[in-house]
PDB file of N, CA and C in Angstrom:
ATOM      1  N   UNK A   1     -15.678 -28.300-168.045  1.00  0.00           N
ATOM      2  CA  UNK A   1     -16.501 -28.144-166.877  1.00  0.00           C
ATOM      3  C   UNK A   1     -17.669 -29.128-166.902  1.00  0.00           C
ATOM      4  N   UNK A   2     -18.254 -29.154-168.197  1.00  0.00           N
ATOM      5  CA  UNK A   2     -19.499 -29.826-168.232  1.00  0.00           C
ATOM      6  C   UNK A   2     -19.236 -31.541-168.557  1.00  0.00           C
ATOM      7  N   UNK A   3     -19.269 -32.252-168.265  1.00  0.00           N
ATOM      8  CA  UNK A   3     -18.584 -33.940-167.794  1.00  0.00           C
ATOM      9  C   UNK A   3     -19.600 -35.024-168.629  1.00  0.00           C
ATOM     10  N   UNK A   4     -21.018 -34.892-168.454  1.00  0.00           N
ATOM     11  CA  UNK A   4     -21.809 -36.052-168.997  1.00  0.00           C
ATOM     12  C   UNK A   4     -23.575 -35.305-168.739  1.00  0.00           C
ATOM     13  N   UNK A   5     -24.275 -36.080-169.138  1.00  0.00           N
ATOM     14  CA  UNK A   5     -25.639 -35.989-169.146  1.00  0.00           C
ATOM     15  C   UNK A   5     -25.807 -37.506-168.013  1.00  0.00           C
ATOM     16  N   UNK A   6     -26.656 -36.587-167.558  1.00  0.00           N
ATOM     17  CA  UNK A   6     -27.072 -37.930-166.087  1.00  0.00           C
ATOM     18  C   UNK A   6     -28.096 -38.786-166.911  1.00  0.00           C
ATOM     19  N   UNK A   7     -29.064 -39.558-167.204  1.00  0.00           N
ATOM     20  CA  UNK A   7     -29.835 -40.093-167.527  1.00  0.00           C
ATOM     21  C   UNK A   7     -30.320 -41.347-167.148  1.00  0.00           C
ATOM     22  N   UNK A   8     -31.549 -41.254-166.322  1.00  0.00           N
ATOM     23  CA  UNK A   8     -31.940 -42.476-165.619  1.00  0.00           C
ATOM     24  C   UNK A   8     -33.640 -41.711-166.037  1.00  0.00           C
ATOM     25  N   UNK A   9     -34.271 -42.734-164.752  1.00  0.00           N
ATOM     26  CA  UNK A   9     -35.958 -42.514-165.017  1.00  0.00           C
ATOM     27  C   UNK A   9     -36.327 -41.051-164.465  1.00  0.00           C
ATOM     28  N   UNK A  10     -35.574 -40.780-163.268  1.00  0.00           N
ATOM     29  CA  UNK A  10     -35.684 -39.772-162.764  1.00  0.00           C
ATOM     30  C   UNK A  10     -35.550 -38.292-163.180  1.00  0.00           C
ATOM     31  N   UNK A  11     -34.083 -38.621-164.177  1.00  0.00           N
ATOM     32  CA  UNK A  11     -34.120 -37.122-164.986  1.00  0.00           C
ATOM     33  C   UNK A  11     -35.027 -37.422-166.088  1.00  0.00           C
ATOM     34  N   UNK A  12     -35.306 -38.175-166.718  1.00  0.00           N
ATOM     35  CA  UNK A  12     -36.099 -38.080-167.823  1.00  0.00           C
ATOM     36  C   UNK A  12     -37.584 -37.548-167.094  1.00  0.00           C
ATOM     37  N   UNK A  13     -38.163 -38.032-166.112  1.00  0.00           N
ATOM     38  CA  UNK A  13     -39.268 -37.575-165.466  1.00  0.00           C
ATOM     39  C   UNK A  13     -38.744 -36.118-165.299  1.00  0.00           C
ATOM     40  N   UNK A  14     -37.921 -34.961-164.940  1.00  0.00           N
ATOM     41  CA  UNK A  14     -37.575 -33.571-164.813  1.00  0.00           C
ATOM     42  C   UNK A  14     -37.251 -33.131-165.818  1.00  0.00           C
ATOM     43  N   UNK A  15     -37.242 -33.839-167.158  1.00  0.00           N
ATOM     44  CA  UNK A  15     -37.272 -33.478-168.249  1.00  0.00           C
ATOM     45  C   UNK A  15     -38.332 -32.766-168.586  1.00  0.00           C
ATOM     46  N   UNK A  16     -39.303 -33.583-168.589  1.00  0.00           N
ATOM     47  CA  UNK A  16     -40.459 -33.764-169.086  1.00  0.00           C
ATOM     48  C   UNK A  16     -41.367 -32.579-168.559  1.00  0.00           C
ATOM     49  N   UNK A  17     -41.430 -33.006-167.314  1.00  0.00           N
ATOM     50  CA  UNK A  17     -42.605 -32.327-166.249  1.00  0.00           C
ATOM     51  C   UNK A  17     -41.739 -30.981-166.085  1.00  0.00           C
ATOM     52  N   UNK A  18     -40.412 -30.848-165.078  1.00  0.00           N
ATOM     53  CA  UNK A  18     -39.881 -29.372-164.429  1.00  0.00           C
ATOM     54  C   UNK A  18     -39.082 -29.109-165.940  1.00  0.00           C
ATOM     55  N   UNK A  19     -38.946 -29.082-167.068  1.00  0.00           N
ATOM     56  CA  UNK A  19     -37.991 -28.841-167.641  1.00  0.00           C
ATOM     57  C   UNK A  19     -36.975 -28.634-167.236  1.00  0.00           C
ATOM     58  N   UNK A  20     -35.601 -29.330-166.588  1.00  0.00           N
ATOM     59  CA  UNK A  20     -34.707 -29.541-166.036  1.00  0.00           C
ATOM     60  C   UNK A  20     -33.749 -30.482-166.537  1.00  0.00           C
ATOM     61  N   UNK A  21     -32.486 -30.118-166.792  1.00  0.00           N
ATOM     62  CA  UNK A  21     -31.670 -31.250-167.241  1.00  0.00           C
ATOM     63  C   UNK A  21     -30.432 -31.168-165.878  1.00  0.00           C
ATOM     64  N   UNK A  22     -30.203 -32.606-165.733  1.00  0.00           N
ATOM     65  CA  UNK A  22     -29.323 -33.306-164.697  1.00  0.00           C
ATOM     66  C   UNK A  22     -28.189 -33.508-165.330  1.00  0.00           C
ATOM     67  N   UNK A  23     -26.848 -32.564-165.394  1.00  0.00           N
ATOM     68  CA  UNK A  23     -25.329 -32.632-165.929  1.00  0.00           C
ATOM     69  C   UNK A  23     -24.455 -32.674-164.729  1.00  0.00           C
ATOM     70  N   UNK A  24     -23.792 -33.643-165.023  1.00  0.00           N
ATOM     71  CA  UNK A  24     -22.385 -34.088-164.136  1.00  0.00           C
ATOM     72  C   UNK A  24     -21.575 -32.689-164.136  1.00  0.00           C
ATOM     73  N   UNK A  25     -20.865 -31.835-163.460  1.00  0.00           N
ATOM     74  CA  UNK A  25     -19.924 -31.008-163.856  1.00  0.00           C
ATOM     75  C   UNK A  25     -18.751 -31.186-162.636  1.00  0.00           C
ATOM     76  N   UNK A  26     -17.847 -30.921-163.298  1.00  0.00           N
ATOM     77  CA  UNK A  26     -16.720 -30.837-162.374  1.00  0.00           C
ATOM     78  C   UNK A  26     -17.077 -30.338-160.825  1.00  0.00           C
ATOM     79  N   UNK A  27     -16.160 -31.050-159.666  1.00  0.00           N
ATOM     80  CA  UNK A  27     -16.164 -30.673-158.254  1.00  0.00           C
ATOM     81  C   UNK A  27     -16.260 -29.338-158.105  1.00  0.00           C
ATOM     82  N   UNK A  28     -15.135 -28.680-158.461  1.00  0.00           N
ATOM     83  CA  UNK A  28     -14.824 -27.532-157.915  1.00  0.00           C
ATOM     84  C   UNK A  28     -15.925 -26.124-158.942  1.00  0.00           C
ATOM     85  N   UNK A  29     -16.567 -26.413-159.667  1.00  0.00           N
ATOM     86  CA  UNK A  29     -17.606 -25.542-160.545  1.00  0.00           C
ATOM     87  C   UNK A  29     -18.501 -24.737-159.910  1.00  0.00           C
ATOM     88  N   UNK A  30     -18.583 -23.597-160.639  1.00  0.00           N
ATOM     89  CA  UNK A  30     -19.879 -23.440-159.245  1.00  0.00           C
ATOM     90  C   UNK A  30     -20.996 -22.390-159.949  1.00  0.00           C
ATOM     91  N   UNK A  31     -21.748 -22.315-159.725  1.00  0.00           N
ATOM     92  CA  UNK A  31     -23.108 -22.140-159.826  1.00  0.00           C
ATOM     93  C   UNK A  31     -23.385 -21.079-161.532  1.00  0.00           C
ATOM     94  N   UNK A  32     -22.494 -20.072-161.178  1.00  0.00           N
ATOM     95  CA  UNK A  32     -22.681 -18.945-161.861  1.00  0.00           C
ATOM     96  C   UNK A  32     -21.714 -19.609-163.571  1.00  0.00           C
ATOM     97  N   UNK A  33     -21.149 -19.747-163.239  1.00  0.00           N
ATOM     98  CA  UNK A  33     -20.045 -20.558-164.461  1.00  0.00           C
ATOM     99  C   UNK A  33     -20.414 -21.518-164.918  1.00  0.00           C
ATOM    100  N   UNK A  34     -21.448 -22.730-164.242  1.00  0.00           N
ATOM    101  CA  UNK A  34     -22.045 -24.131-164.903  1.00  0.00           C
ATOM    102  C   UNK A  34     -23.212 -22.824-165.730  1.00  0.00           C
ATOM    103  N   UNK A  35     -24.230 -21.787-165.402  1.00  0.00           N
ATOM    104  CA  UNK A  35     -25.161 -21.079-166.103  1.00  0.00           C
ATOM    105  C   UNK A  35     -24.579 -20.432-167.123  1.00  0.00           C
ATOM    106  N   UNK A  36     -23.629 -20.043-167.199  1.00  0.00           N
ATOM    107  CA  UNK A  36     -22.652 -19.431-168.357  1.00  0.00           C
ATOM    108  C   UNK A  36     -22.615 -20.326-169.649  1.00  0.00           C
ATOM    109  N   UNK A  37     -21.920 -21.491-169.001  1.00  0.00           N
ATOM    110  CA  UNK A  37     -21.405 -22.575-169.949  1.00  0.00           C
ATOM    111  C   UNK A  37     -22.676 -22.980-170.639  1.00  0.00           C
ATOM    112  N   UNK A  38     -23.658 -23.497-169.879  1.00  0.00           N
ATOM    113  CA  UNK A  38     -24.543 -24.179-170.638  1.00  0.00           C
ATOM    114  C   UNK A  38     -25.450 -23.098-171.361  1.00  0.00           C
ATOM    115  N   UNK A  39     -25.434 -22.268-171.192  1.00  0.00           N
ATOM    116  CA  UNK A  39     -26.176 -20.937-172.375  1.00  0.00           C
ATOM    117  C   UNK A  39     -25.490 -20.472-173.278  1.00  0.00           C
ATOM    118  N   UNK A  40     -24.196 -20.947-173.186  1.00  0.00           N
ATOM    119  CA  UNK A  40     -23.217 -20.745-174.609  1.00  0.00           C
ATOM    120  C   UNK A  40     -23.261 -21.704-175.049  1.00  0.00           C
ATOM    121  N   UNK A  41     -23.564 -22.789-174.707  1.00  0.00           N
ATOM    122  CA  UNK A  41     -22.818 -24.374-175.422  1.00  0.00           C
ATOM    123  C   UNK A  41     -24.159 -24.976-175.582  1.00  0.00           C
ATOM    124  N   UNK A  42     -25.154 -24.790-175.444  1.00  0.00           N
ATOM    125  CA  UNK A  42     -26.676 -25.502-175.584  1.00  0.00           C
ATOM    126  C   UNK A  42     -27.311 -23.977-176.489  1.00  0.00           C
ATOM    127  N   UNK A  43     -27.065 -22.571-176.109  1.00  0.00           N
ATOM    128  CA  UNK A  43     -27.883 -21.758-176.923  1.00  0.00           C
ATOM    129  C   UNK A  43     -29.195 -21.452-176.553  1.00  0.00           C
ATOM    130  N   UNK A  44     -29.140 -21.680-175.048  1.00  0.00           N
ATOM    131  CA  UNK A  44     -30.325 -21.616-174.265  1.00  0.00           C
ATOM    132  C   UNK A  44     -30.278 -20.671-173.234  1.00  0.00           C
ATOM    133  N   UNK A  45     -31.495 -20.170-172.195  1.00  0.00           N
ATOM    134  CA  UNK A  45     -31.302 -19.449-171.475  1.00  0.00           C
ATOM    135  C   UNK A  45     -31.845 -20.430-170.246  1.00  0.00           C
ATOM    136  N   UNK A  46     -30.967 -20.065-168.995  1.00  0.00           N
ATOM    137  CA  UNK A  46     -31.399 -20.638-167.957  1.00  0.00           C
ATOM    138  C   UNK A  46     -31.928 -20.200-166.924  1.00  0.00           C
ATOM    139  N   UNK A  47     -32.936 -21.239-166.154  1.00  0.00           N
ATOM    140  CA  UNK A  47     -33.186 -19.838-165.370  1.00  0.00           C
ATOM    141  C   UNK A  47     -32.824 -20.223-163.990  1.00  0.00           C
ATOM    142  N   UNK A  48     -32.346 -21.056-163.299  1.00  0.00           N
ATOM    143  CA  UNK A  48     -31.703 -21.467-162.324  1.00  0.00           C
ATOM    144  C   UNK A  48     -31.007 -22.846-162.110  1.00  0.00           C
ATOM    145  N   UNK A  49     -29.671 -22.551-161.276  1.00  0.00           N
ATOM    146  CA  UNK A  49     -29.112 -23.612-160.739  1.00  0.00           C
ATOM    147  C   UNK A  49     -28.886 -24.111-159.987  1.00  0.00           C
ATOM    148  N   UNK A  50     -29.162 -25.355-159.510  1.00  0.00           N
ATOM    149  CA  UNK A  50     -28.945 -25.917-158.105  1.00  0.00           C
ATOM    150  C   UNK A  50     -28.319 -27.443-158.505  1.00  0.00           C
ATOM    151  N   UNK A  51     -27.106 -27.102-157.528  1.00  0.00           N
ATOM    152  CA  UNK A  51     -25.708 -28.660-157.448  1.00  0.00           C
ATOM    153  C   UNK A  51     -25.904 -29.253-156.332  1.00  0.00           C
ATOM    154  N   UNK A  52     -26.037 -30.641-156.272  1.00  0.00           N
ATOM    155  CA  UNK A  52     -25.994 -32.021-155.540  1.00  0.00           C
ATOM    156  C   UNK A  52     -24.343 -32.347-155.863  1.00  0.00           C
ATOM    157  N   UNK A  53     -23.828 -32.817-154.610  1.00  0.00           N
ATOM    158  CA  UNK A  53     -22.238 -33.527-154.554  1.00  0.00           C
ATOM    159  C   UNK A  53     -23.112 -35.028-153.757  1.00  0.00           C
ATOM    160  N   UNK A  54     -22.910 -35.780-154.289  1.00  0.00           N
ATOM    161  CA  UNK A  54     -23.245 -36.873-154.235  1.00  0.00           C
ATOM    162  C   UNK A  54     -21.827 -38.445-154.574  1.00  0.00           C
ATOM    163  N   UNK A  55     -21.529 -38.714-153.478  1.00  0.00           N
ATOM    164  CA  UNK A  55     -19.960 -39.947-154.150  1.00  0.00           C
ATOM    165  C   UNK A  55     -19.329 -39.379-154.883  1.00  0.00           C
ATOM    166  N   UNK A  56     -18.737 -38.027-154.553  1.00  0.00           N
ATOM    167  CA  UNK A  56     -17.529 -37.259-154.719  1.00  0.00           C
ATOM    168  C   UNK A  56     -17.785 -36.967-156.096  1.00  0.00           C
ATOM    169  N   UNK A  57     -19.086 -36.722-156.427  1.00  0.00           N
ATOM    170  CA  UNK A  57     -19.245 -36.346-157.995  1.00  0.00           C
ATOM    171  C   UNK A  57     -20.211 -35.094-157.423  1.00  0.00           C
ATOM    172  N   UNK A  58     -20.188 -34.257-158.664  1.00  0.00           N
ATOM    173  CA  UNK A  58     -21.216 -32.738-158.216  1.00  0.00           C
ATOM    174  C   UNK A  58     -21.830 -33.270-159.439  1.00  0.00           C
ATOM    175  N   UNK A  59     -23.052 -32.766-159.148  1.00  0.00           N
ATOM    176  CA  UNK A  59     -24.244 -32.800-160.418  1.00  0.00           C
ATOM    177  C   UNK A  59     -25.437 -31.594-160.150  1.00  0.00           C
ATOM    178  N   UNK A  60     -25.020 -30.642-161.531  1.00  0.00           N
ATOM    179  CA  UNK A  60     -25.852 -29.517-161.752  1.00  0.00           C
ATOM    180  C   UNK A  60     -27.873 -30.107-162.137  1.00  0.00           C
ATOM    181  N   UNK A  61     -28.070 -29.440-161.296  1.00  0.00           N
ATOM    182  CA  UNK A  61     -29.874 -29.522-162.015  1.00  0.00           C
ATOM    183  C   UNK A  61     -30.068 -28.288-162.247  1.00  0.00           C
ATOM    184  N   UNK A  62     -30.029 -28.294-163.688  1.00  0.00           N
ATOM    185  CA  UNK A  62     -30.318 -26.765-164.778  1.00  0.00           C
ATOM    186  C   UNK A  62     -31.697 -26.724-164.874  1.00  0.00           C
ATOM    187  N   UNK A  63     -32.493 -25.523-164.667  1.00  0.00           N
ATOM    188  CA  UNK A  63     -33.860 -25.355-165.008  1.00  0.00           C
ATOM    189  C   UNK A  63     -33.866 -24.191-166.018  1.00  0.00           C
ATOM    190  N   UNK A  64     -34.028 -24.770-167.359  1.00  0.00           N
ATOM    191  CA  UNK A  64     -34.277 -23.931-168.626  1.00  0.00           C
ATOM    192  C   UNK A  64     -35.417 -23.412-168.381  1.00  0.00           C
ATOM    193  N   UNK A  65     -35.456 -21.756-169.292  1.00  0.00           N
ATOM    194  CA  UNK A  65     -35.884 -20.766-169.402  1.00  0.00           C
ATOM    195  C   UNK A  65     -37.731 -21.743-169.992  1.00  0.00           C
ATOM    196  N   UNK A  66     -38.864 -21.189-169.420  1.00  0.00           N
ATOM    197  CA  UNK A  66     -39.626 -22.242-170.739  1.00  0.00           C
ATOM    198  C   UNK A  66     -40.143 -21.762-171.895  1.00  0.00           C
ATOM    199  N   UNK A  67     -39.181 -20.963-172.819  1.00  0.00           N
ATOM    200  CA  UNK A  67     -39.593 -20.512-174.010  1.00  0.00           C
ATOM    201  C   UNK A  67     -37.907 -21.905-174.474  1.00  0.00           C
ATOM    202  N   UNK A  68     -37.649 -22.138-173.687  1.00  0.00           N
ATOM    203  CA  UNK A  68     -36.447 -23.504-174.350  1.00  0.00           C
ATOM    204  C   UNK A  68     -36.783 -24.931-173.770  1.00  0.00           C
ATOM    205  N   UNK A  69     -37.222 -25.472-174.372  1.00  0.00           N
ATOM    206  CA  UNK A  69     -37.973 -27.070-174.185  1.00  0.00           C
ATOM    207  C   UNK A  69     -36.654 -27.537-173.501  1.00  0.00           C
ATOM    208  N   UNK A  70     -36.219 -28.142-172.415  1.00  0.00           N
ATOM    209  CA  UNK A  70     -35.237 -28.864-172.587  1.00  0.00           C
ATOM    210  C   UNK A  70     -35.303 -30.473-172.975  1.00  0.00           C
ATOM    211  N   UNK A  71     -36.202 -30.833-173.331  1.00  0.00           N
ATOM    212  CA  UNK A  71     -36.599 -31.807-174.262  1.00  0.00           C
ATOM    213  C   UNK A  71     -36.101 -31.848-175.591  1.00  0.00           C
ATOM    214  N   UNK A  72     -36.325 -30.430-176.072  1.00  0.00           N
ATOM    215  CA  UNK A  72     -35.347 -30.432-177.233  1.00  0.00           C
ATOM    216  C   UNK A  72     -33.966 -30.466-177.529  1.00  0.00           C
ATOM    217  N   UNK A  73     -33.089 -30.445-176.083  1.00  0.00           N
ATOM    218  CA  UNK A  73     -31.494 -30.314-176.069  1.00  0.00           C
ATOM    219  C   UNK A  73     -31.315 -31.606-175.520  1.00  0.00           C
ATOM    220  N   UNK A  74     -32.037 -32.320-175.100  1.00  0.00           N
ATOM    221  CA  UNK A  74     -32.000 -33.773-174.495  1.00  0.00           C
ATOM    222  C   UNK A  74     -32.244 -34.668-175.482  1.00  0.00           C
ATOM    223  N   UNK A  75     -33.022 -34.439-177.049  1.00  0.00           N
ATOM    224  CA  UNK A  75     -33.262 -34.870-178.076  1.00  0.00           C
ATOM    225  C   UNK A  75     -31.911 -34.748-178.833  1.00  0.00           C
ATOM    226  N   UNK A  76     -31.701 -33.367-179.199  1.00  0.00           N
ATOM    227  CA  UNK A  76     -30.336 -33.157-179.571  1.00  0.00           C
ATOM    228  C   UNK A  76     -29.503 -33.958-179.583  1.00  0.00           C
ATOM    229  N   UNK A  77     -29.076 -34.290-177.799  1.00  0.00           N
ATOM    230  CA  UNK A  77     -27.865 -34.977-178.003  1.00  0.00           C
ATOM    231  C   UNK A  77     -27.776 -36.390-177.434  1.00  0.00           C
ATOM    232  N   UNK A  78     -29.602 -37.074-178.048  1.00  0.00           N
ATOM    233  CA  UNK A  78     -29.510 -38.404-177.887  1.00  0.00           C
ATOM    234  C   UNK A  78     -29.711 -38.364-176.408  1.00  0.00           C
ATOM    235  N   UNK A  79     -30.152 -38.471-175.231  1.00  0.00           N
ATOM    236  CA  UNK A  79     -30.720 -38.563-174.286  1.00  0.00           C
ATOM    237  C   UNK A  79     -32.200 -39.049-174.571  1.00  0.00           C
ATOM    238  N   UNK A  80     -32.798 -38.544-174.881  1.00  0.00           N
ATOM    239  CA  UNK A  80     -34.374 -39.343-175.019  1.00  0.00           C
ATOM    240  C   UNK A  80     -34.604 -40.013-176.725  1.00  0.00           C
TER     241      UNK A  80
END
Protein backbone atom coordinates (compact mmCIF):
# COMPACT_ATOMS: atom_id res chain seq x y z
CA UNK A 1 0.00 0.00 0.00
CA UNK A 2 2.61 2.33 1.19
CA UNK A 3 4.86 3.14 -2.31
CA UNK A 4 7.68 5.86 -1.35
CA UNK A 5 8.40 8.88 0.90
CA UNK A 6 7.69 12.16 -1.09
CA UNK A 7 10.65 14.41 -0.31
CA UNK A 8 11.19 17.82 -1.66
CA UNK A 9 11.45 21.38 0.26
CA UNK A 10 7.94 21.36 0.87
CA UNK A 11 7.55 18.15 2.86
CA UNK A 12 10.59 18.70 4.69
CA UNK A 13 9.07 22.25 5.66
CA UNK A 14 5.65 19.89 7.10
CA UNK A 15 8.05 17.95 8.65
CA UNK A 16 9.39 20.23 10.64
CA UNK A 17 6.73 22.87 11.44
CA UNK A 18 2.98 20.58 11.03
CA UNK A 19 4.65 17.32 11.89
CA UNK A 20 3.39 15.65 8.81
CA UNK A 21 4.89 13.16 6.54
CA UNK A 22 4.00 13.15 2.62
CA UNK A 23 3.77 9.09 1.44
CA UNK A 24 2.93 8.04 -2.05
CA UNK A 25 0.27 5.17 -1.48
CA UNK A 26 -1.46 3.23 -3.87
CA UNK A 27 -4.67 4.72 -6.06
CA UNK A 28 -7.23 2.77 -4.85
CA UNK A 29 -6.16 3.11 -0.69
CA UNK A 30 -8.11 4.90 1.37
CA UNK A 31 -8.01 6.82 4.33
CA UNK A 32 -8.71 4.45 7.23
CA UNK A 33 -6.19 1.58 5.93
CA UNK A 34 -3.16 4.15 4.85
CA UNK A 35 -3.78 5.11 9.23
CA UNK A 36 -3.65 1.45 10.03
CA UNK A 37 -0.62 0.69 7.98
CA UNK A 38 1.48 3.42 8.98
CA UNK A 39 0.88 2.86 12.92
CA UNK A 40 1.88 -0.69 12.48
CA UNK A 41 4.81 -0.23 10.20
CA UNK A 42 6.33 3.20 11.67
CA UNK A 43 5.03 2.31 15.51
CA UNK A 44 3.41 5.53 15.69
CA UNK A 45 0.10 6.97 16.35
CA UNK A 46 -1.66 9.14 13.90
CA UNK A 47 -3.78 11.58 14.19
CA UNK A 48 -5.17 12.38 10.79
CA UNK A 49 -5.35 11.74 7.13
CA UNK A 50 -5.77 13.63 4.21
CA UNK A 51 -4.98 12.21 0.23
CA UNK A 52 -4.10 14.46 -2.80
CA UNK A 53 -4.46 12.37 -6.38
CA UNK A 54 -2.30 14.44 -8.23
CA UNK A 55 -0.88 12.81 -12.18
CA UNK A 56 -2.66 9.68 -11.45
CA UNK A 57 -0.59 9.20 -8.29
CA UNK A 58 -2.48 9.51 -4.65
CA UNK A 59 -0.32 10.93 -1.94
CA UNK A 60 -1.25 10.52 1.82
CA UNK A 61 -0.37 13.66 4.18
CA UNK A 62 -0.11 11.79 7.63
CA UNK A 63 -0.28 14.10 10.66
CA UNK A 64 1.49 12.22 13.61
CA UNK A 65 0.23 12.13 17.01
CA UNK A 66 2.82 15.00 18.75
CA UNK A 67 4.06 12.83 21.48
CA UNK A 68 5.75 11.08 17.87
CA UNK A 69 8.25 13.56 16.24
CA UNK A 70 7.81 12.69 12.73
CA UNK A 71 11.22 13.95 12.31
CA UNK A 72 12.26 11.05 13.97
CA UNK A 73 10.68 8.44 11.34
CA UNK A 74 11.91 10.74 8.53
CA UNK A 75 15.46 10.39 10.22
CA UNK A 76 14.93 6.73 10.47
CA UNK A 77 14.57 6.08 7.11
CA UNK A 78 17.03 8.58 5.65
CA UNK A 79 14.71 11.36 4.48
CA UNK A 80 16.38 14.23 6.35
Amino acid sequence: MIKSFKTTEKTVRLIEAENTLVIQVEIDAKKDKIKKEVEEQFKVKVERVNTLIKDNKKFAYVKLNEKNPAIDVATKFGLI
